[in-house]
Structure formats: C-alpha cells, structure tokens
Protein backbone atom coordinates (compact mmCIF):
# COMPACT_ATOMS: atom_id res chain seq x y z
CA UNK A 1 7.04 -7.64 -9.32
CA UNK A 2 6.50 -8.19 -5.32
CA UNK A 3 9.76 -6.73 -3.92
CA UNK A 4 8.69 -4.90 -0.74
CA UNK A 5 10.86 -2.06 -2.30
CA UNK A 6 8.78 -2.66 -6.00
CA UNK A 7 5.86 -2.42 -3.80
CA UNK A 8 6.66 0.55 -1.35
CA UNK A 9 7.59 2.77 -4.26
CA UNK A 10 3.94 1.40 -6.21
CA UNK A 11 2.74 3.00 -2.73
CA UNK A 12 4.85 6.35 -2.79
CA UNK A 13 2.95 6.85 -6.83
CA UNK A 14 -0.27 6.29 -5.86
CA UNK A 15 0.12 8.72 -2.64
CA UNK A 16 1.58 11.27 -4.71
CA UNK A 17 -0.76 10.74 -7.67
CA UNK A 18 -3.72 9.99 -6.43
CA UNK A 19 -3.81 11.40 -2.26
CA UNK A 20 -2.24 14.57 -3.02
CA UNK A 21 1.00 13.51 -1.06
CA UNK A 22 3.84 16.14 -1.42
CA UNK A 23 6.50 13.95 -3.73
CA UNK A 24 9.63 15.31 -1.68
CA UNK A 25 7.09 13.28 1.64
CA UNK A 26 6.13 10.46 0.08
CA UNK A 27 10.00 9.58 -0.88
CA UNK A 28 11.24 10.12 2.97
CA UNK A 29 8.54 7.04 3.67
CA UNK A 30 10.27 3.66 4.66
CA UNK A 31 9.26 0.43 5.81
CA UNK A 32 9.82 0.71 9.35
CA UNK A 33 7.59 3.82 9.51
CA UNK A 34 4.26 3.49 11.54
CA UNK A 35 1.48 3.49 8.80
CA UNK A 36 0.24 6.54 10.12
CA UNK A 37 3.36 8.57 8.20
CA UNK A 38 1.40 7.55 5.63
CA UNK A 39 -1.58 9.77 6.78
CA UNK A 40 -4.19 7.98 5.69
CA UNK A 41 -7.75 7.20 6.15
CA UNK A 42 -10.14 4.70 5.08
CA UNK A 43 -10.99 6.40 1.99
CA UNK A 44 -7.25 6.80 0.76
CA UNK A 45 -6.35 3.35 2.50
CA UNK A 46 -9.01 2.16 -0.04
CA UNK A 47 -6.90 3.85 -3.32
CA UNK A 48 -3.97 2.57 -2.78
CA UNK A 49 -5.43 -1.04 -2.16
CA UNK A 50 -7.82 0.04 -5.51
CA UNK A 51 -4.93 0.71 -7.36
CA UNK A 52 -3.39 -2.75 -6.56
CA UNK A 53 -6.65 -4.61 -7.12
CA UNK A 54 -6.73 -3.34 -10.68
CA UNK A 55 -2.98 -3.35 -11.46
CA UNK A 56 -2.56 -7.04 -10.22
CA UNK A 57 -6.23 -7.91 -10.58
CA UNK A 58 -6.21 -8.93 -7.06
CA UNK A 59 -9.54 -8.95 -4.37
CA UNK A 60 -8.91 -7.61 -1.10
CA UNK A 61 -11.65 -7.68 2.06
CA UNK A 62 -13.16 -4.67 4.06
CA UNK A 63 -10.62 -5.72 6.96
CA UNK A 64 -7.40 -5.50 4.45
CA UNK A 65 -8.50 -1.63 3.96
CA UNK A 66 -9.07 -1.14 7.52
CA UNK A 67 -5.53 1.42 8.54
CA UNK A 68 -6.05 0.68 12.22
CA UNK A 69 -4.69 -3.05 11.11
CA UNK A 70 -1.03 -2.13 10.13
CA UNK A 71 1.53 -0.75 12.50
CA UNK A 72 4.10 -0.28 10.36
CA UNK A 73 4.28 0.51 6.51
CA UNK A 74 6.33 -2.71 6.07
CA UNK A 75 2.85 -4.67 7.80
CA UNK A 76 0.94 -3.11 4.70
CA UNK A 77 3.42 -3.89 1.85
CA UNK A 78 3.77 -7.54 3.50
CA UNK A 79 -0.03 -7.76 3.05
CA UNK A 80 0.48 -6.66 -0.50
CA UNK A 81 3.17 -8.76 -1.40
CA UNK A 82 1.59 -12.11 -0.18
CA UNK A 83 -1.82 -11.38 -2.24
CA UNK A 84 0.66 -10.67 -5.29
CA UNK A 85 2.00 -13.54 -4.49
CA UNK A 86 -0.92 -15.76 -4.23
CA UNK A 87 -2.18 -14.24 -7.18
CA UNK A 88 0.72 -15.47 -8.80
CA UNK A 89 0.21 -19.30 -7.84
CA UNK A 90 -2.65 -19.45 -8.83
C-alpha cells in the first residue's frame, strides 16, 4: 500500500462512501486536479484523513486537515503517502 494511485482511489471510496460524492464524480478526480474538485471542507477534509488514521493507524495534526493547505489533489495524497510511509519505518 502507498501508491499515489492505491491512495487516490482509498480517497475516491471514502468520498463516495462517506461525503455523499456522486461515484460517476469521484472517478473523473485525478492528481493534477486542484483539491477543491474534491469539494471539501474541514469537516469532510477531516473523514477522509479519519479514515486513513484508522486504516493505517496513523496521527495526523490540525494543519494536515486544514484544505486551504493543498493545491492540488496530488499535494494531499503526497501528504498521505509519506505518513504511510513513515508509519511503515517505524
């Protein structure tokens, strides 16, 4: 696990399963989308980092959640991957 694709389709689930994304939307999102195709805000920002948390029993700060700190959708699945992957290390 950690592929940015792994990890952008983790993203597309938990849109569609738990923020009420249309499935046919959340599949036209790529990486070099601006985060806000993603339409969320702080309180879905905080599921889909929730839903990492518990599936890779990661710990993420207030500022990780924040959407105003990704441009792009491959900004927030880099973030993702490099916690996986210190999480992995340690």
């Amino acid at each position: 696990m950690g592929s940015d694709g792994e990890i952008l389709q983790e993203i597309r689930t938990v849109l569609v399963e738990q923020c009420d994304t249309a499935p046919d939307r959340a599949a036209e999102i790529t990486l070099d989308d601006p985060v806000s195709a993603l339409e969320l805000d702080s309180i879905t920002m905080a599921y889909v980092f929730s839903h990492f948390e518990q599936k890779h029993d990661l710990t993420f700060e207030n500022d990780d959640i924040d959407p105003m700190r990704y441009s792009t959708v491959r900004e927030l699945v880099e973030t993702l991957s490099g916690r996986i992957a210190e999480a992995g290390t340690r």
